[in-house]
C-alpha atoms as a PDB file:
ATOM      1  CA  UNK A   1      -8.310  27.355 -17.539  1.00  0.00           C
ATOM      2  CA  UNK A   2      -6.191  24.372 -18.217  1.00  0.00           C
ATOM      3  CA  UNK A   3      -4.147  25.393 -15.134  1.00  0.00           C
ATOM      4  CA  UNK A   4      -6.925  25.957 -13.078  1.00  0.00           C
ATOM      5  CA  UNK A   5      -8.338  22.218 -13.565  1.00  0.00           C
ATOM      6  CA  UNK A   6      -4.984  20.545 -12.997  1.00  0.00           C
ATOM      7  CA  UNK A   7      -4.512  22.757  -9.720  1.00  0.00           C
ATOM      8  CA  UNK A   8      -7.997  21.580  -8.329  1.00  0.00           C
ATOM      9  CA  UNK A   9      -7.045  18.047  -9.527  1.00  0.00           C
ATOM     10  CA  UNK A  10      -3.981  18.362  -7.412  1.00  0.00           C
ATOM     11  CA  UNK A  11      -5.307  19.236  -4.561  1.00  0.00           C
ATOM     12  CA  UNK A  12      -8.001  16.760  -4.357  1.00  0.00           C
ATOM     13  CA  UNK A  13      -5.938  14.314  -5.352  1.00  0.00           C
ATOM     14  CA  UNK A  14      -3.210  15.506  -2.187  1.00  0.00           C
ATOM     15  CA  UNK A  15      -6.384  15.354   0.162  1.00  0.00           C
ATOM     16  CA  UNK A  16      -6.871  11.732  -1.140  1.00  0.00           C
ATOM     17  CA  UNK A  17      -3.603  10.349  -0.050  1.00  0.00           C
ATOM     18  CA  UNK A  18      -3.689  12.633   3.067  1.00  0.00           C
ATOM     19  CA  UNK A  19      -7.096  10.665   4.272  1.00  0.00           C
ATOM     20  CA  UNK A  20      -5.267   7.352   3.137  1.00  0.00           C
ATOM     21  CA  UNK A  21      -2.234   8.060   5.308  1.00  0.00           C
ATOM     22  CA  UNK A  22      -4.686   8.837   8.101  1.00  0.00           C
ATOM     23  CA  UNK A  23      -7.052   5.860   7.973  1.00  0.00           C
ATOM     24  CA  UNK A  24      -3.554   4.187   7.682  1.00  0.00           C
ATOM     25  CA  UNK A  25      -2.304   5.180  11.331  1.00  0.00           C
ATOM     26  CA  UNK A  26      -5.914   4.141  12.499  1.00  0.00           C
ATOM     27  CA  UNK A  27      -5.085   0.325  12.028  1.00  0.00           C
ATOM     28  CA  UNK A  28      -3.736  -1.054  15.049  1.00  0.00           C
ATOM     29  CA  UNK A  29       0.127  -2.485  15.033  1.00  0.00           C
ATOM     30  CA  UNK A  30       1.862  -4.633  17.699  1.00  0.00           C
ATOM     31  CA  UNK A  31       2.521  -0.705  19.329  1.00  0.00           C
ATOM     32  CA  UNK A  32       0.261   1.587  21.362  1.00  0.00           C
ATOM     33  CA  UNK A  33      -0.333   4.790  19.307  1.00  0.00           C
ATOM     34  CA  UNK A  34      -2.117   7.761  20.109  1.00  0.00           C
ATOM     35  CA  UNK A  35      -3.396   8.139  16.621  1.00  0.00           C
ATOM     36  CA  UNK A  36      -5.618   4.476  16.954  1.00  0.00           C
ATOM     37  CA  UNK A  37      -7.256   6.461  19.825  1.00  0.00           C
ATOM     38  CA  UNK A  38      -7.730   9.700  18.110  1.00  0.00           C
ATOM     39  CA  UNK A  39     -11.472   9.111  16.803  1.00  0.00           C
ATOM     40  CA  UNK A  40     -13.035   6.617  18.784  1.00  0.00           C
ATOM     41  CA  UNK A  41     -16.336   8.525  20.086  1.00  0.00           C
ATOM     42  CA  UNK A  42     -17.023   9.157  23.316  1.00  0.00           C
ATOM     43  CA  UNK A  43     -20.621  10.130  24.688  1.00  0.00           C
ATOM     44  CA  UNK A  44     -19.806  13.528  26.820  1.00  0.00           C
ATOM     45  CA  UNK A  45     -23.021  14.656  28.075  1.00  0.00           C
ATOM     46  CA  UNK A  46     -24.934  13.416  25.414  1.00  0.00           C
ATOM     47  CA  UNK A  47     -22.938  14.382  22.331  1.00  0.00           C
ATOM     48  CA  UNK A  48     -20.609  12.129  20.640  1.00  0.00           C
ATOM     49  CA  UNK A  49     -16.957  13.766  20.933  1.00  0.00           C
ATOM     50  CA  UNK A  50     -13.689  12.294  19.986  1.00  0.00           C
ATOM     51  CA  UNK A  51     -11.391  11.147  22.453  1.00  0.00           C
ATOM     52  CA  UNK A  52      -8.438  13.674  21.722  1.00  0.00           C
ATOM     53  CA  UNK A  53     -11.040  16.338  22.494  1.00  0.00           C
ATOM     54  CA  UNK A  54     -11.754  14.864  25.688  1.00  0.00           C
ATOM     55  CA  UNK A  55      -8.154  13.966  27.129  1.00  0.00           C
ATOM     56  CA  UNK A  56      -4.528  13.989  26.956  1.00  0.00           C
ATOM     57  CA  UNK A  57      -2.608  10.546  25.708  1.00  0.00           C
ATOM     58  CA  UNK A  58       1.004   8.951  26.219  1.00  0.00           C
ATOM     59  CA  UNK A  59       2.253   6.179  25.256  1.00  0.00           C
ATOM     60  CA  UNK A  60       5.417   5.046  28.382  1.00  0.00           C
ATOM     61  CA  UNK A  61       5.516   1.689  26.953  1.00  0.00           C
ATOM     62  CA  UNK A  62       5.305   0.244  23.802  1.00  0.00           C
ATOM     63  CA  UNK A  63       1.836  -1.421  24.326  1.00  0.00           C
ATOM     64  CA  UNK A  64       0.723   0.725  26.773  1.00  0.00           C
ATOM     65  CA  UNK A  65      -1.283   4.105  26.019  1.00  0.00           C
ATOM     66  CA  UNK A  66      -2.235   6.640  29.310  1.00  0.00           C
ATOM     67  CA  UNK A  67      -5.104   8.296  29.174  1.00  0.00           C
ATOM     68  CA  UNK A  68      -5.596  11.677  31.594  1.00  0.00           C
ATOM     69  CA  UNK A  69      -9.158  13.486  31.160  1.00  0.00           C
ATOM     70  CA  UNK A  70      -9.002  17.340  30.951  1.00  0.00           C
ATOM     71  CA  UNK A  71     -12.539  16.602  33.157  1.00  0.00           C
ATOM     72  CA  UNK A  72     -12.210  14.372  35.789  1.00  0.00           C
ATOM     73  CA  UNK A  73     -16.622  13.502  34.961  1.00  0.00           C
ATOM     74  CA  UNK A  74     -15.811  12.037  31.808  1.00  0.00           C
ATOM     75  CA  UNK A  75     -13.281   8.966  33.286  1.00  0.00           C
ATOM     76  CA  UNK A  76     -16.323   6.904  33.176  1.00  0.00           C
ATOM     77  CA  UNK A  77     -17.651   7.639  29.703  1.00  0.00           C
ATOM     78  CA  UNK A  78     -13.715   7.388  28.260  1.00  0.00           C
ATOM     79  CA  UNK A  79     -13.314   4.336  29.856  1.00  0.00           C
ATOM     80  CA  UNK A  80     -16.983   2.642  28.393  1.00  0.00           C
ATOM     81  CA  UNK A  81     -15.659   3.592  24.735  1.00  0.00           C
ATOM     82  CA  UNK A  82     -12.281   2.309  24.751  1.00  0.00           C
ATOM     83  CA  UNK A  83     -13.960  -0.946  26.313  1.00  0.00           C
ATOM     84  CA  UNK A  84     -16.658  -1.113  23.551  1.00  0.00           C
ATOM     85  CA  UNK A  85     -13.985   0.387  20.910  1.00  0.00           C
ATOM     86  CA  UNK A  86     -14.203  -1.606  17.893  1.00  0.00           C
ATOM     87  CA  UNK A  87     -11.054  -3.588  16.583  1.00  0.00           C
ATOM     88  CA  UNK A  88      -8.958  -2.627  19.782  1.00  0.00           C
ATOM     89  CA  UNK A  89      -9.441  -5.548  22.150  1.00  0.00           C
ATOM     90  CA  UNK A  90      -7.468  -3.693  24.593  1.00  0.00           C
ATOM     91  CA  UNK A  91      -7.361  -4.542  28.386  1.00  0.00           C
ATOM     92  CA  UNK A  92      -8.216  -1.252  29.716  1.00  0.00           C
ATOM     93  CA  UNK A  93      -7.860   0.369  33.957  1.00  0.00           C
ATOM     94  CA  UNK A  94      -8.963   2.947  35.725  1.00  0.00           C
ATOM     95  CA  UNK A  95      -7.315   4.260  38.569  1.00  0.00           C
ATOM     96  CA  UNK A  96      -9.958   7.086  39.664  1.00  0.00           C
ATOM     97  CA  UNK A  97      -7.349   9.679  37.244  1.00  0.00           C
ATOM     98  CA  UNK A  98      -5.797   8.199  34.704  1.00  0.00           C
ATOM     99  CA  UNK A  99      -6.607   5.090  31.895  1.00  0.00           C
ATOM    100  CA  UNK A 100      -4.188   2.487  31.200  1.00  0.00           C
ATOM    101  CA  UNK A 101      -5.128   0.636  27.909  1.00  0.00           C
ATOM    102  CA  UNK A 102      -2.950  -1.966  27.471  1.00  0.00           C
ATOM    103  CA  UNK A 103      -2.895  -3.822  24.084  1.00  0.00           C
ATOM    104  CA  UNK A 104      -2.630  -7.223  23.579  1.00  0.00           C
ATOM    105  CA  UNK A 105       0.074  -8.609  21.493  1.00  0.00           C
ATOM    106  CA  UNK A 106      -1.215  -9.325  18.174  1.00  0.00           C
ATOM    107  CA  UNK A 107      -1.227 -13.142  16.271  1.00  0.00           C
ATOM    108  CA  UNK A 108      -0.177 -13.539  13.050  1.00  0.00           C
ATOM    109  CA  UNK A 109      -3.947 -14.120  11.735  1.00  0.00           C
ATOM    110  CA  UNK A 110      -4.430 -10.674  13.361  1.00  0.00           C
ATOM    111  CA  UNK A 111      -1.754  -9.113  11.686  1.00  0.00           C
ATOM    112  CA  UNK A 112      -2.659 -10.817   8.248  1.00  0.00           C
ATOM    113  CA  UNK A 113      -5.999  -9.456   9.115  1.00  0.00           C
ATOM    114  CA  UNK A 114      -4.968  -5.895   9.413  1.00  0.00           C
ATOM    115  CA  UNK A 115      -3.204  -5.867   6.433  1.00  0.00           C
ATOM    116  CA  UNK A 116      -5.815  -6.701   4.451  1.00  0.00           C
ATOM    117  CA  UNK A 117      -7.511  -4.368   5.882  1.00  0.00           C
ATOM    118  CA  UNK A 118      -4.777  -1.612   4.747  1.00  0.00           C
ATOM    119  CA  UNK A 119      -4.844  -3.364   1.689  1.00  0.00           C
ATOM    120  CA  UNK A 120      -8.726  -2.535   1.114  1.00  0.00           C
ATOM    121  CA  UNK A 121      -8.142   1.655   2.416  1.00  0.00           C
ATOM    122  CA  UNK A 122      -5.205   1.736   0.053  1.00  0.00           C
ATOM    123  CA  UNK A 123      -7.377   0.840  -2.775  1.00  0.00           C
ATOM    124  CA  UNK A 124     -10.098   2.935  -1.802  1.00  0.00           C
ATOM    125  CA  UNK A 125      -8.051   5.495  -2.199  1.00  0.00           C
ATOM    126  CA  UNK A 126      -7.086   4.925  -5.543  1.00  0.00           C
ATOM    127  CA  UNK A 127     -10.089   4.640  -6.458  1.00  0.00           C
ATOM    128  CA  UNK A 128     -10.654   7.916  -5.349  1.00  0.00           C
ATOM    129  CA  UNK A 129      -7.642   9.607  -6.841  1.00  0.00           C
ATOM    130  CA  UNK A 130      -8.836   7.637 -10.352  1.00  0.00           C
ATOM    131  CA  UNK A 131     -12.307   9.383 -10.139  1.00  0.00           C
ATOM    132  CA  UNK A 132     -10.611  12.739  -9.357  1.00  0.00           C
ATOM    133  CA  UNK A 133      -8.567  12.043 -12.555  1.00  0.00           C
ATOM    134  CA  UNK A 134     -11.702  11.202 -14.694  1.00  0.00           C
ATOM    135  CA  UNK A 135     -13.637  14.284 -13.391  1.00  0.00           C
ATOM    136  CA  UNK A 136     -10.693  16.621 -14.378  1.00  0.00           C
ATOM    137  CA  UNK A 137     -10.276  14.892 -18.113  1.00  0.00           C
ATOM    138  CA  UNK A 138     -14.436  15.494 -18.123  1.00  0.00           C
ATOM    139  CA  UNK A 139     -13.154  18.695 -17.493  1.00  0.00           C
ATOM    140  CA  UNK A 140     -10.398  19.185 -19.779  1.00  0.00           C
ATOM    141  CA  UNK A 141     -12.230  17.792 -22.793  1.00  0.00           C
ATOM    142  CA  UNK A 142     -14.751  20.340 -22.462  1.00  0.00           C
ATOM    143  CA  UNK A 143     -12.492  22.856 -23.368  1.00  0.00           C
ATOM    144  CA  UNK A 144     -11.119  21.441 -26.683  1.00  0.00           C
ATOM    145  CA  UNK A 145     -13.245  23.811 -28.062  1.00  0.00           C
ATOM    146  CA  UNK A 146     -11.936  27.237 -26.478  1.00  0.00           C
ATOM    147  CA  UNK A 147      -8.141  26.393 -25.795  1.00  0.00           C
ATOM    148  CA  UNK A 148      -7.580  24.035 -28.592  1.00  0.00           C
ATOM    149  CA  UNK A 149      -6.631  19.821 -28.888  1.00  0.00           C
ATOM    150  CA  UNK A 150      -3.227  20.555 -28.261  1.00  0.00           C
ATOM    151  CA  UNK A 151      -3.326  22.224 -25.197  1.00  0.00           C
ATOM    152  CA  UNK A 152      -6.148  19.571 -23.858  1.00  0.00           C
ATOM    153  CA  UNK A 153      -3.402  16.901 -24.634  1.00  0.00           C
ATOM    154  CA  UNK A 154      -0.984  18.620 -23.063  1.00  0.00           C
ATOM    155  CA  UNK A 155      -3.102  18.940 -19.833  1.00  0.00           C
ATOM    156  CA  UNK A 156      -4.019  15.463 -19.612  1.00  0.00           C
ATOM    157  CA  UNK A 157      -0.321  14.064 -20.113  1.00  0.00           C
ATOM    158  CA  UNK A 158       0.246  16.467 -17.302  1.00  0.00           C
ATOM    159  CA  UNK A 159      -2.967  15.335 -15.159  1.00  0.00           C
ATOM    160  CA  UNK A 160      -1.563  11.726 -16.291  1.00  0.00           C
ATOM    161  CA  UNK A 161       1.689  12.392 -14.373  1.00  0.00           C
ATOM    162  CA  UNK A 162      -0.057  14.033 -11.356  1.00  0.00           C
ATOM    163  CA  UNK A 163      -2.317  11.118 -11.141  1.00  0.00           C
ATOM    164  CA  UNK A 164       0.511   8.372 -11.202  1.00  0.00           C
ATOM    165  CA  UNK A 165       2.507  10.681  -8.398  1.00  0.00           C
ATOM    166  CA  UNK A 166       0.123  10.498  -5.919  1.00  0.00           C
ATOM    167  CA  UNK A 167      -0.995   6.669  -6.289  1.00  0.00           C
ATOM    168  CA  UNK A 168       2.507   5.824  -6.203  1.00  0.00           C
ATOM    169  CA  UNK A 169       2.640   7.918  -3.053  1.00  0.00           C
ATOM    170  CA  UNK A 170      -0.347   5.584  -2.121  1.00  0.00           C
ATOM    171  CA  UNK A 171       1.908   2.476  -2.580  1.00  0.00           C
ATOM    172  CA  UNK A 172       4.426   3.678  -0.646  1.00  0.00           C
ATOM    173  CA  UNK A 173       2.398   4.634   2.565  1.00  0.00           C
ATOM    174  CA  UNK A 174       0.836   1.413   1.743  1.00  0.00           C
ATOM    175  CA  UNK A 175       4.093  -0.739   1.726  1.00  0.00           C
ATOM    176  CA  UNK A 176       5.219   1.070   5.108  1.00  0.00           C
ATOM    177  CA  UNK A 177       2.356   0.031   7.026  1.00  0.00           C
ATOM    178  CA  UNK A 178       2.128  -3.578   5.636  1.00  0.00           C
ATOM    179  CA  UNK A 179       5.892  -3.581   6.889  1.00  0.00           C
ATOM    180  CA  UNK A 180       5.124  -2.175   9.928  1.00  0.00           C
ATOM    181  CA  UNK A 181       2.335  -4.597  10.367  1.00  0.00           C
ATOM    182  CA  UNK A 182       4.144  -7.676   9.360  1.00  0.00           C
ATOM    183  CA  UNK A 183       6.916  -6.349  11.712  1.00  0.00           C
ATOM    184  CA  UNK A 184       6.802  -8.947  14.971  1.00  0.00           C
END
């Protein structure tokens, strides 16, 4: 039972930092990156769909992202989002088969900006990882009574250790993309 708590715990917890690390590579650096491209929204025929759905992306210069439509009838609709795409302030082209976004080099406000912004995600994922933690000792203390106080304290030294694992993996995804950020 015990096990089976700390298990779940884990998992959630490895989803946590997972998401982090993702809405990490969606903050923009000095570099063009697929992965800042990955969600933006596209209307196709009505229905929102993300742009990796819609088209294949390449980056042949550092601040410069290509990107080919699978269907030709969507060059229009790509283009409109990655003009209106929020946080990008990309110059973007359309040669009739391709898309050049080109991204601006960023100021040092912007970049100060950004990782603030990284700053705020990282936290929100502690946050998360602490709730996950106080759900599982919810958990845990509910079965003092069938396993026992030892075997709850055990548990929640080990859920303690779990818990400080993954926000220190947190901090370190955290401290890689400030560097990268700060990085000119």
């Amino acid at each position: 039972m015990i096990s089976d708590v700390l298990a779940e715990a884990k998992d959630k917890m490895h989803k946590s930092v997972e998401a982090a690390k993702d809405d990490f590579g969606n903050v923009r650096t000095g570099r063009a990156n697929p992965a800042l491209f990955q969600k933006i929204l596209v209307d196709y025929y009505g229905t929102p769909t993300p742009l990796g759905q819609l088209a294949g992306m390449q980056n042949p210069e550092a601040r410069t992202l290509l990107v080919t439509p699978y269907d030709k009838i969507a060059l229009k609709d790509i283009e409109r989002a990655l003009v209106s795409a929020p946080n990008l302030s990309a110059n973007v082209g359309n040669d009739g088969t391709v898309i050049r976004v080109t991204l601006p080099e960023l100021t040092e406000e912007r970049r100060k900006e950004f990782v603030k912004l990284v700053r705020a995600k990282g936290e929100d994922a502690k946050v998360s990882i602490r709730n996950i933690r106080r759900r599982s000792k919810d958990e845990l203390d509910a079965l003092k009574s069938e396993v026992g106080d030892d075997e709850v304290t055990r548990g929640e030294k080990e859920l303690e250790a779990v818990t400080k694992s993954h926000i220190d993996a947190i901090d370190d995804a955290l401290k890689k993309k400030e560097a990268e950020l700060l990085e000119v």
